[in-house]
C-alpha atoms as a PDB file:
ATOM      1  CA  UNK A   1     -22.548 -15.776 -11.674  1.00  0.00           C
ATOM      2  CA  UNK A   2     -20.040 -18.179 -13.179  1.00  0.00           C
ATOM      3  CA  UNK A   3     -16.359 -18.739 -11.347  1.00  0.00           C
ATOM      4  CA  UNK A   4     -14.670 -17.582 -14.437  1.00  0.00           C
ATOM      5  CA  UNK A   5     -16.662 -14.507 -13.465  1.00  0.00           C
ATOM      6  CA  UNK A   6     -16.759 -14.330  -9.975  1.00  0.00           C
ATOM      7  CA  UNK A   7     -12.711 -14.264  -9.866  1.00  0.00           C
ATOM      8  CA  UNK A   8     -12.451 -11.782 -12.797  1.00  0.00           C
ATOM      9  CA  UNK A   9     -14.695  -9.352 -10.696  1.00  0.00           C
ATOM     10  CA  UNK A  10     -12.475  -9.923  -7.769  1.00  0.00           C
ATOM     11  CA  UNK A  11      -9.530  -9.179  -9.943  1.00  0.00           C
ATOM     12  CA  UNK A  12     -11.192  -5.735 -10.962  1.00  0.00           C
ATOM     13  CA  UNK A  13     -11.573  -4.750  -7.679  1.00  0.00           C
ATOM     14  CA  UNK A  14      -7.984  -5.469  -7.513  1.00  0.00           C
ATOM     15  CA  UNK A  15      -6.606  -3.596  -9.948  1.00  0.00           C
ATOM     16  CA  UNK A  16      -9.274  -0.644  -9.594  1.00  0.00           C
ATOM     17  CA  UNK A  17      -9.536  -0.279  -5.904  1.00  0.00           C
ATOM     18  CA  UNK A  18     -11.175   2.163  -3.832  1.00  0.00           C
ATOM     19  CA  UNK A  19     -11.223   5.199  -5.049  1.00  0.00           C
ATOM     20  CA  UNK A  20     -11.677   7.181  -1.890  1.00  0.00           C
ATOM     21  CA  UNK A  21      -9.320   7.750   0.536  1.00  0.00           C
ATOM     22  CA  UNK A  22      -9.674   7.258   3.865  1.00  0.00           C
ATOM     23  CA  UNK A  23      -7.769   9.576   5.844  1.00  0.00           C
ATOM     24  CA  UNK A  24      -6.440  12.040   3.591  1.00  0.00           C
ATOM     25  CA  UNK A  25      -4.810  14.186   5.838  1.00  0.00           C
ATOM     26  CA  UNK A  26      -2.048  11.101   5.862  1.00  0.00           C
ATOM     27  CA  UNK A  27      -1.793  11.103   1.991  1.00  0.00           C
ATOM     28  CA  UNK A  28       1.728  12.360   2.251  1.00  0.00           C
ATOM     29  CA  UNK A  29       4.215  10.015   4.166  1.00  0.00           C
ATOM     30  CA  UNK A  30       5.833  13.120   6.296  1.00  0.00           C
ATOM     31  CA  UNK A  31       1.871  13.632   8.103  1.00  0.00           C
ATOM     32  CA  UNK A  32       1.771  10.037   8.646  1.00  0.00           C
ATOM     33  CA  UNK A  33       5.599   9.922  10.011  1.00  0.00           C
ATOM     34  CA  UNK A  34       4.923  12.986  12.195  1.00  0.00           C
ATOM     35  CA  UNK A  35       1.675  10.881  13.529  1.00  0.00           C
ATOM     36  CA  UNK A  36       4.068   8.256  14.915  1.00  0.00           C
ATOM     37  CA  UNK A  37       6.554  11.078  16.700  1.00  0.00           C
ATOM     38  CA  UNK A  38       2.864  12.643  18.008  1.00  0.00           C
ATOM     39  CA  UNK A  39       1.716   9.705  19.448  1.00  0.00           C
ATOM     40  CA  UNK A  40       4.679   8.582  21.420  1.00  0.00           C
ATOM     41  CA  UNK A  41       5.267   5.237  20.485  1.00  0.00           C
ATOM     42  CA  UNK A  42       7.836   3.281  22.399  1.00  0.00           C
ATOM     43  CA  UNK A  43      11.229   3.297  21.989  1.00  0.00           C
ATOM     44  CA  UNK A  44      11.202  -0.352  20.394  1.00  0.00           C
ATOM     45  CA  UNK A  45       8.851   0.300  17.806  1.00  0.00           C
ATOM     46  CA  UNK A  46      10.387   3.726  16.467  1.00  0.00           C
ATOM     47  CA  UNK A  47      13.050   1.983  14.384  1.00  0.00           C
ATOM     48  CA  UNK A  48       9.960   0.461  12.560  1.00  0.00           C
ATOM     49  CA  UNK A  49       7.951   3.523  11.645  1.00  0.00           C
ATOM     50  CA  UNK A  50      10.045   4.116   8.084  1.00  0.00           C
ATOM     51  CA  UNK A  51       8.429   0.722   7.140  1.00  0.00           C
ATOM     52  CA  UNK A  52       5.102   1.307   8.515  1.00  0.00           C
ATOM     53  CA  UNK A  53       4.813   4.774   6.824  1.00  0.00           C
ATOM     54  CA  UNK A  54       5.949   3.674   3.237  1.00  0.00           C
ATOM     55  CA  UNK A  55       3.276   0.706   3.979  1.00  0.00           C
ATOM     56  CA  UNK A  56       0.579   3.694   4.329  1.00  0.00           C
ATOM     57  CA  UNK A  57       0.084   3.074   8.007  1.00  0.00           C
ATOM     58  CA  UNK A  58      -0.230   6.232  10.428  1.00  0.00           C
ATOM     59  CA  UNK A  59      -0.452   5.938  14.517  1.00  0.00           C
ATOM     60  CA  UNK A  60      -4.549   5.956  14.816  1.00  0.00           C
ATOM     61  CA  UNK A  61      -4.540   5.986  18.755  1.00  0.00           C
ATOM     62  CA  UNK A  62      -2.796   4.233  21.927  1.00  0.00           C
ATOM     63  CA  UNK A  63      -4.278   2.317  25.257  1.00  0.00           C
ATOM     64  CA  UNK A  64      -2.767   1.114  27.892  1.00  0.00           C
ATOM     65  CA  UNK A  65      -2.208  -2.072  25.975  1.00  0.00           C
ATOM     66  CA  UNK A  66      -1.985  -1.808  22.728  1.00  0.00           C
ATOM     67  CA  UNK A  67      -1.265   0.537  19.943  1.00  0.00           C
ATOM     68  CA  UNK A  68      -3.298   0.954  16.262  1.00  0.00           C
ATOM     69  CA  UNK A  69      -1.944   1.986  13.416  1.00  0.00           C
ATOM     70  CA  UNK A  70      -4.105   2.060  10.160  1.00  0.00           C
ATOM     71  CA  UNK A  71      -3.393   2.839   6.414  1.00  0.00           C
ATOM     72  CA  UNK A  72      -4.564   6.237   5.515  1.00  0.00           C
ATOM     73  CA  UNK A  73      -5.455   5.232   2.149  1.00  0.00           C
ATOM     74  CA  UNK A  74      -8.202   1.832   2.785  1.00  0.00           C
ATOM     75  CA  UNK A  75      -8.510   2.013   6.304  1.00  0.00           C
ATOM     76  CA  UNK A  76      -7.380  -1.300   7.534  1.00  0.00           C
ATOM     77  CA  UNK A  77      -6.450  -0.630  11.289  1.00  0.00           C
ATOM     78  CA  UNK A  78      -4.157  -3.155  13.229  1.00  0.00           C
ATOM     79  CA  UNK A  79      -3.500  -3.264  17.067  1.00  0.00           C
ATOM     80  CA  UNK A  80      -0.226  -3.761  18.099  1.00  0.00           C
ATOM     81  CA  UNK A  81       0.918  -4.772  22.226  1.00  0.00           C
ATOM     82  CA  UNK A  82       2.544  -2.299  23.930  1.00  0.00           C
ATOM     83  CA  UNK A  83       5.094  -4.825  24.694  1.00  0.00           C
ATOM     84  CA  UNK A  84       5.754  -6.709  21.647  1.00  0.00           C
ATOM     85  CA  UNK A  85       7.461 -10.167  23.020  1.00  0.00           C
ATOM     86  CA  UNK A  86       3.668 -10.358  24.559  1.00  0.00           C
ATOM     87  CA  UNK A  87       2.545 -11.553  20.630  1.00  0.00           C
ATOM     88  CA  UNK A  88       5.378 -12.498  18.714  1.00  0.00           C
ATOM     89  CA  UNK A  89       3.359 -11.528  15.755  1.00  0.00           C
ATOM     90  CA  UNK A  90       3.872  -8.580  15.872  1.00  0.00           C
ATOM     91  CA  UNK A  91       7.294  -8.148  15.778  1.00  0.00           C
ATOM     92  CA  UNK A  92       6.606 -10.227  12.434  1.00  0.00           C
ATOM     93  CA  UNK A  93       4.294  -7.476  10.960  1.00  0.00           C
ATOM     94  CA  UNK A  94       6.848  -4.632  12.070  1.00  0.00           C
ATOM     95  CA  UNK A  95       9.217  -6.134  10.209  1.00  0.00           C
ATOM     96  CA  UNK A  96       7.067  -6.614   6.699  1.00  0.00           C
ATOM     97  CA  UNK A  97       3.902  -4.745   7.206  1.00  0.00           C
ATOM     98  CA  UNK A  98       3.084  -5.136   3.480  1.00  0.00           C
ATOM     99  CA  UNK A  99       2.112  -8.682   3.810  1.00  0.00           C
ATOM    100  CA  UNK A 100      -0.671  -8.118   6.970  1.00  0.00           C
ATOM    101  CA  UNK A 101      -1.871  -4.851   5.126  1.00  0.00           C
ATOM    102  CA  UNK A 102      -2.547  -7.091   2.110  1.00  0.00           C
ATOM    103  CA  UNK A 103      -3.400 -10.402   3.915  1.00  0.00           C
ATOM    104  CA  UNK A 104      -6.253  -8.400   5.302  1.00  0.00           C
ATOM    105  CA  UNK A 105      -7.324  -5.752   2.043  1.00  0.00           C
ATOM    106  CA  UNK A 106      -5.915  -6.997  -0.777  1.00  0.00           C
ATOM    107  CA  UNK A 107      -7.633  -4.716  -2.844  1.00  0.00           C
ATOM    108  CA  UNK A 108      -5.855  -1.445  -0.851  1.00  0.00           C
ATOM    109  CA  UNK A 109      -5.359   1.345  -3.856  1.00  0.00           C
ATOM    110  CA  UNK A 110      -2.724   2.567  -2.172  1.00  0.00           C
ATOM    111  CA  UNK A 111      -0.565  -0.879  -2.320  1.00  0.00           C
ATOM    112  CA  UNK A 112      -2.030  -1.212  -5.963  1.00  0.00           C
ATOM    113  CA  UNK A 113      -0.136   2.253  -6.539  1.00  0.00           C
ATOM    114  CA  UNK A 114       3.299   1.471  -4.610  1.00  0.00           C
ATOM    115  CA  UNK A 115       3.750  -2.601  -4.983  1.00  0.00           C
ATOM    116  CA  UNK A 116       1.370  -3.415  -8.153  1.00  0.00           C
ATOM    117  CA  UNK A 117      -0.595  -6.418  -8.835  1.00  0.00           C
ATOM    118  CA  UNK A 118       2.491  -8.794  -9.476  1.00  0.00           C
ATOM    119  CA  UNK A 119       3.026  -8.133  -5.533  1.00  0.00           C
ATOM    120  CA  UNK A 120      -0.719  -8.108  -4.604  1.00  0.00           C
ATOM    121  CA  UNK A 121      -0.894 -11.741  -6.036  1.00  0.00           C
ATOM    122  CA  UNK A 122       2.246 -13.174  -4.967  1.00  0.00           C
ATOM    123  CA  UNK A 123       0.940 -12.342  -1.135  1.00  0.00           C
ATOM    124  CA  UNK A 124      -2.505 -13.650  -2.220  1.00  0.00           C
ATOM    125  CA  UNK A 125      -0.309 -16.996  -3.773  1.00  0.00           C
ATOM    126  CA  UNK A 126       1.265 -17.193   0.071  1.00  0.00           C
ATOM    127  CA  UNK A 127      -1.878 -16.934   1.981  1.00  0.00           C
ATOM    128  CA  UNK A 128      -3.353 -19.553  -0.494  1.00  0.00           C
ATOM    129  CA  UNK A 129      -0.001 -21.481   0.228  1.00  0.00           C
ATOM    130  CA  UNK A 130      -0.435 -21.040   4.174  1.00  0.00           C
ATOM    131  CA  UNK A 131      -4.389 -22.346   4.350  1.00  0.00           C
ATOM    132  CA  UNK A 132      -3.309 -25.957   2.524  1.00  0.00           C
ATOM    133  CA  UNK A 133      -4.180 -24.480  -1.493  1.00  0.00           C
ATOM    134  CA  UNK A 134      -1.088 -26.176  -3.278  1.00  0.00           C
ATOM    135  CA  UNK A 135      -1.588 -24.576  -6.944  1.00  0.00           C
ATOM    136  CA  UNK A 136      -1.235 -20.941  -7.574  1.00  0.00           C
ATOM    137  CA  UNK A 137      -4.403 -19.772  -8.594  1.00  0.00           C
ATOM    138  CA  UNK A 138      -2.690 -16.095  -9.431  1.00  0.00           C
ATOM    139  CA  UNK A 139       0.169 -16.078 -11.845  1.00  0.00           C
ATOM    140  CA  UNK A 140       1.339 -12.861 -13.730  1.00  0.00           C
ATOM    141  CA  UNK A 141       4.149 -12.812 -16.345  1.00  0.00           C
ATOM    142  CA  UNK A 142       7.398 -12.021 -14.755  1.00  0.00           C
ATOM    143  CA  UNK A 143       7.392  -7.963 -15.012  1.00  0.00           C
ATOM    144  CA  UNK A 144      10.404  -6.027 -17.235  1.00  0.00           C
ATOM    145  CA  UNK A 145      12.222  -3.332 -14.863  1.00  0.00           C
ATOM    146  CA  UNK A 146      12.168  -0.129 -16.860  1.00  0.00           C
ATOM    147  CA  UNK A 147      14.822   2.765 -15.718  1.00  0.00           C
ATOM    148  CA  UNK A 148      12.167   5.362 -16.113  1.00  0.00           C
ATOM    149  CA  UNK A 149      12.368   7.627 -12.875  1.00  0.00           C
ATOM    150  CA  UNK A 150       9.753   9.331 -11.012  1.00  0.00           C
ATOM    151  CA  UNK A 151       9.635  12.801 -11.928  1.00  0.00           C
ATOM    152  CA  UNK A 152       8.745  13.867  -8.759  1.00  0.00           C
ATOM    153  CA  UNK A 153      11.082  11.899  -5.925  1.00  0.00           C
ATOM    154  CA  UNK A 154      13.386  10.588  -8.768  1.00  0.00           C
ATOM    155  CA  UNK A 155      14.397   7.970  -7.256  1.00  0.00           C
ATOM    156  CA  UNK A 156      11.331   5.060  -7.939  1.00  0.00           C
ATOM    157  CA  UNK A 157      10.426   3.818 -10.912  1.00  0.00           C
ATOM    158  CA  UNK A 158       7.316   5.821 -13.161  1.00  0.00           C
ATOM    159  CA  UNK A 159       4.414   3.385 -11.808  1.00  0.00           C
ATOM    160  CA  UNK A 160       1.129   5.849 -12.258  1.00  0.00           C
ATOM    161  CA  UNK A 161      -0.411   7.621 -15.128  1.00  0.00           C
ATOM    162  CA  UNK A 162      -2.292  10.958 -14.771  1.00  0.00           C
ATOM    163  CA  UNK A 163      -5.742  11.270 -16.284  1.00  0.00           C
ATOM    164  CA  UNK A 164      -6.815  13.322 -18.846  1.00  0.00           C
ATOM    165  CA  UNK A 165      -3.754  14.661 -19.196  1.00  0.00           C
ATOM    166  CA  UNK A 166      -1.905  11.133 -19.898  1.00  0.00           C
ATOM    167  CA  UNK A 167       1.539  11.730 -18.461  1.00  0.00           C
ATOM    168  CA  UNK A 168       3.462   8.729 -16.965  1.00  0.00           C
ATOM    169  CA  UNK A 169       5.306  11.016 -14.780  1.00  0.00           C
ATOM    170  CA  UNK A 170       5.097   9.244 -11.132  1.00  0.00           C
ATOM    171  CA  UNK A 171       5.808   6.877  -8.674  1.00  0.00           C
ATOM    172  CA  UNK A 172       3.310   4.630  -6.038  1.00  0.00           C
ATOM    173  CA  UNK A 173       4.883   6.429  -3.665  1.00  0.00           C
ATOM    174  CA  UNK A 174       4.516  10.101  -4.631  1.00  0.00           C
ATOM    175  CA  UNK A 175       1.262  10.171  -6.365  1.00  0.00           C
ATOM    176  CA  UNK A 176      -0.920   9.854  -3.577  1.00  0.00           C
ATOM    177  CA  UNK A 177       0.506  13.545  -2.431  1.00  0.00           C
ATOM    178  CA  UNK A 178       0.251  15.180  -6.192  1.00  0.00           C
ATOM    179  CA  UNK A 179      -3.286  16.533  -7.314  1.00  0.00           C
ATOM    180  CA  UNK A 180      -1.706  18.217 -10.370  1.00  0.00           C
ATOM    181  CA  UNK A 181       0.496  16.685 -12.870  1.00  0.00           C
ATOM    182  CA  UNK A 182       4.322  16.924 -12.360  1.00  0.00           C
ATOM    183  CA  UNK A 183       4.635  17.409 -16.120  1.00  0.00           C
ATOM    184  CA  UNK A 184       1.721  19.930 -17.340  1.00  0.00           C
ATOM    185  CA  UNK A 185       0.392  21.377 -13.908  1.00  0.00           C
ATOM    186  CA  UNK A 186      -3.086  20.239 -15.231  1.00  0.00           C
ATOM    187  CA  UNK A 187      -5.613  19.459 -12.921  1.00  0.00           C
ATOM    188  CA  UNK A 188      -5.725  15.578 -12.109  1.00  0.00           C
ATOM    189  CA  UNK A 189      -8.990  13.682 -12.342  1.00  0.00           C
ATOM    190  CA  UNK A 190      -7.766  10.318 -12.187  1.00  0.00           C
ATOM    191  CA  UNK A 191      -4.523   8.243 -11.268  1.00  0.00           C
ATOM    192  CA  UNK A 192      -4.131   4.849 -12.777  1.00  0.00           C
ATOM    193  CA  UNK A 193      -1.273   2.453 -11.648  1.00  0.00           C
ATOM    194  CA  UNK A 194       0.075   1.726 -15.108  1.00  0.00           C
ATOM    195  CA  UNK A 195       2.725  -1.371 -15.655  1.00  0.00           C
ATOM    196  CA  UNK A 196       5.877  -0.882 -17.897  1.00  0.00           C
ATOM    197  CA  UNK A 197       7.740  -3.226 -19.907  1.00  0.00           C
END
């Protein structure tokens, strides 16, 4: 296998992702939200869980030393200390969990569906940056903001396209949770993270 190939079949696996969920009880942020309130987390982690939930993490299980949270969509589990000045890391992750969900799975469908690619490869471009690689190696035209809203929260912007029916009707965010489209009610058989310009 060539490099021009090897790096365009890492890109696929990019942009297609896994297709099965993990957990898929936590495919809708209020279970995963409600798994952090369950699992008693401490009082100096609770102002982080908005962040961790729209990141697709939910509380997995907690020791007497640390705490795990994983994304419900690709599985990636992190630990977390109870007491977070014992790893200053972590208060670095609570703040931007995006970056260590991606650092470790870049190829997460969930964070395909909520940040898209141009996000995927700018963390990819910063751990390149961080191990000493100088040139980016991903670049993707600056995207075009469209005002299309989410039919569904309306607040995001349309991000995912529903299969067979074709209707660009949701956001990252949301479309995990939908199995029918917001648009036609027809049964969905695919979701595709589509990019607008």
């Amino acid at each position: 296998m060539s490099y021009q190939s090897a790096v365009l079949s890492e890109i696929a696996k990019m942009v297609h992702g896994p297709r099965d969920v993990m957990f898929p009880q936590y495919r809708i942020s209020a279970a995963r939200e409600c798994s952090f309130i369950a699992g008693g987390l401490p009082c100096e982690m609770q102002s982080y869980v908005e962040k961790l939930v729209e990141s697709g993490f939910f509380f997995l299980k907690r020791t007497s030393e640390c705490i795990s949270v994983a994304c419900f969509h690709c599985g990636v589990a992190i630990d977390l200390p109870v007491r977070l000045e014992e790893r200053p890391g972590s208060q670095a992750f609570l703040q931007d969990p995006w970056n260590a969900h991606l650092f470790i799975n870049p190829h997460c469908g969930y964070a395909e569906y909520v940040k898209g690619l141009p996000f995927i490869l700018h963390i990819m471009n910063m751990c390149f940056q961080s191990l000493g690689v100088t040139r980016k190696i991903c670049v993707m035209p600056p995207a075009v903001r469209s005002t299309m809203q989410c039919h569904v929260c309306l607040d995001r912007e349309i991000q995912v396209v529903f299969l067979p029916c074709g209707h660009a009707c949701s956001c990252g965010v949301c479309a995990p949770g939908v199995d029918r489209c917001p648009v036609c009610r027809g049964h969905c058989v695919e979701k595709k993270r589509i990019y607008l310009c």
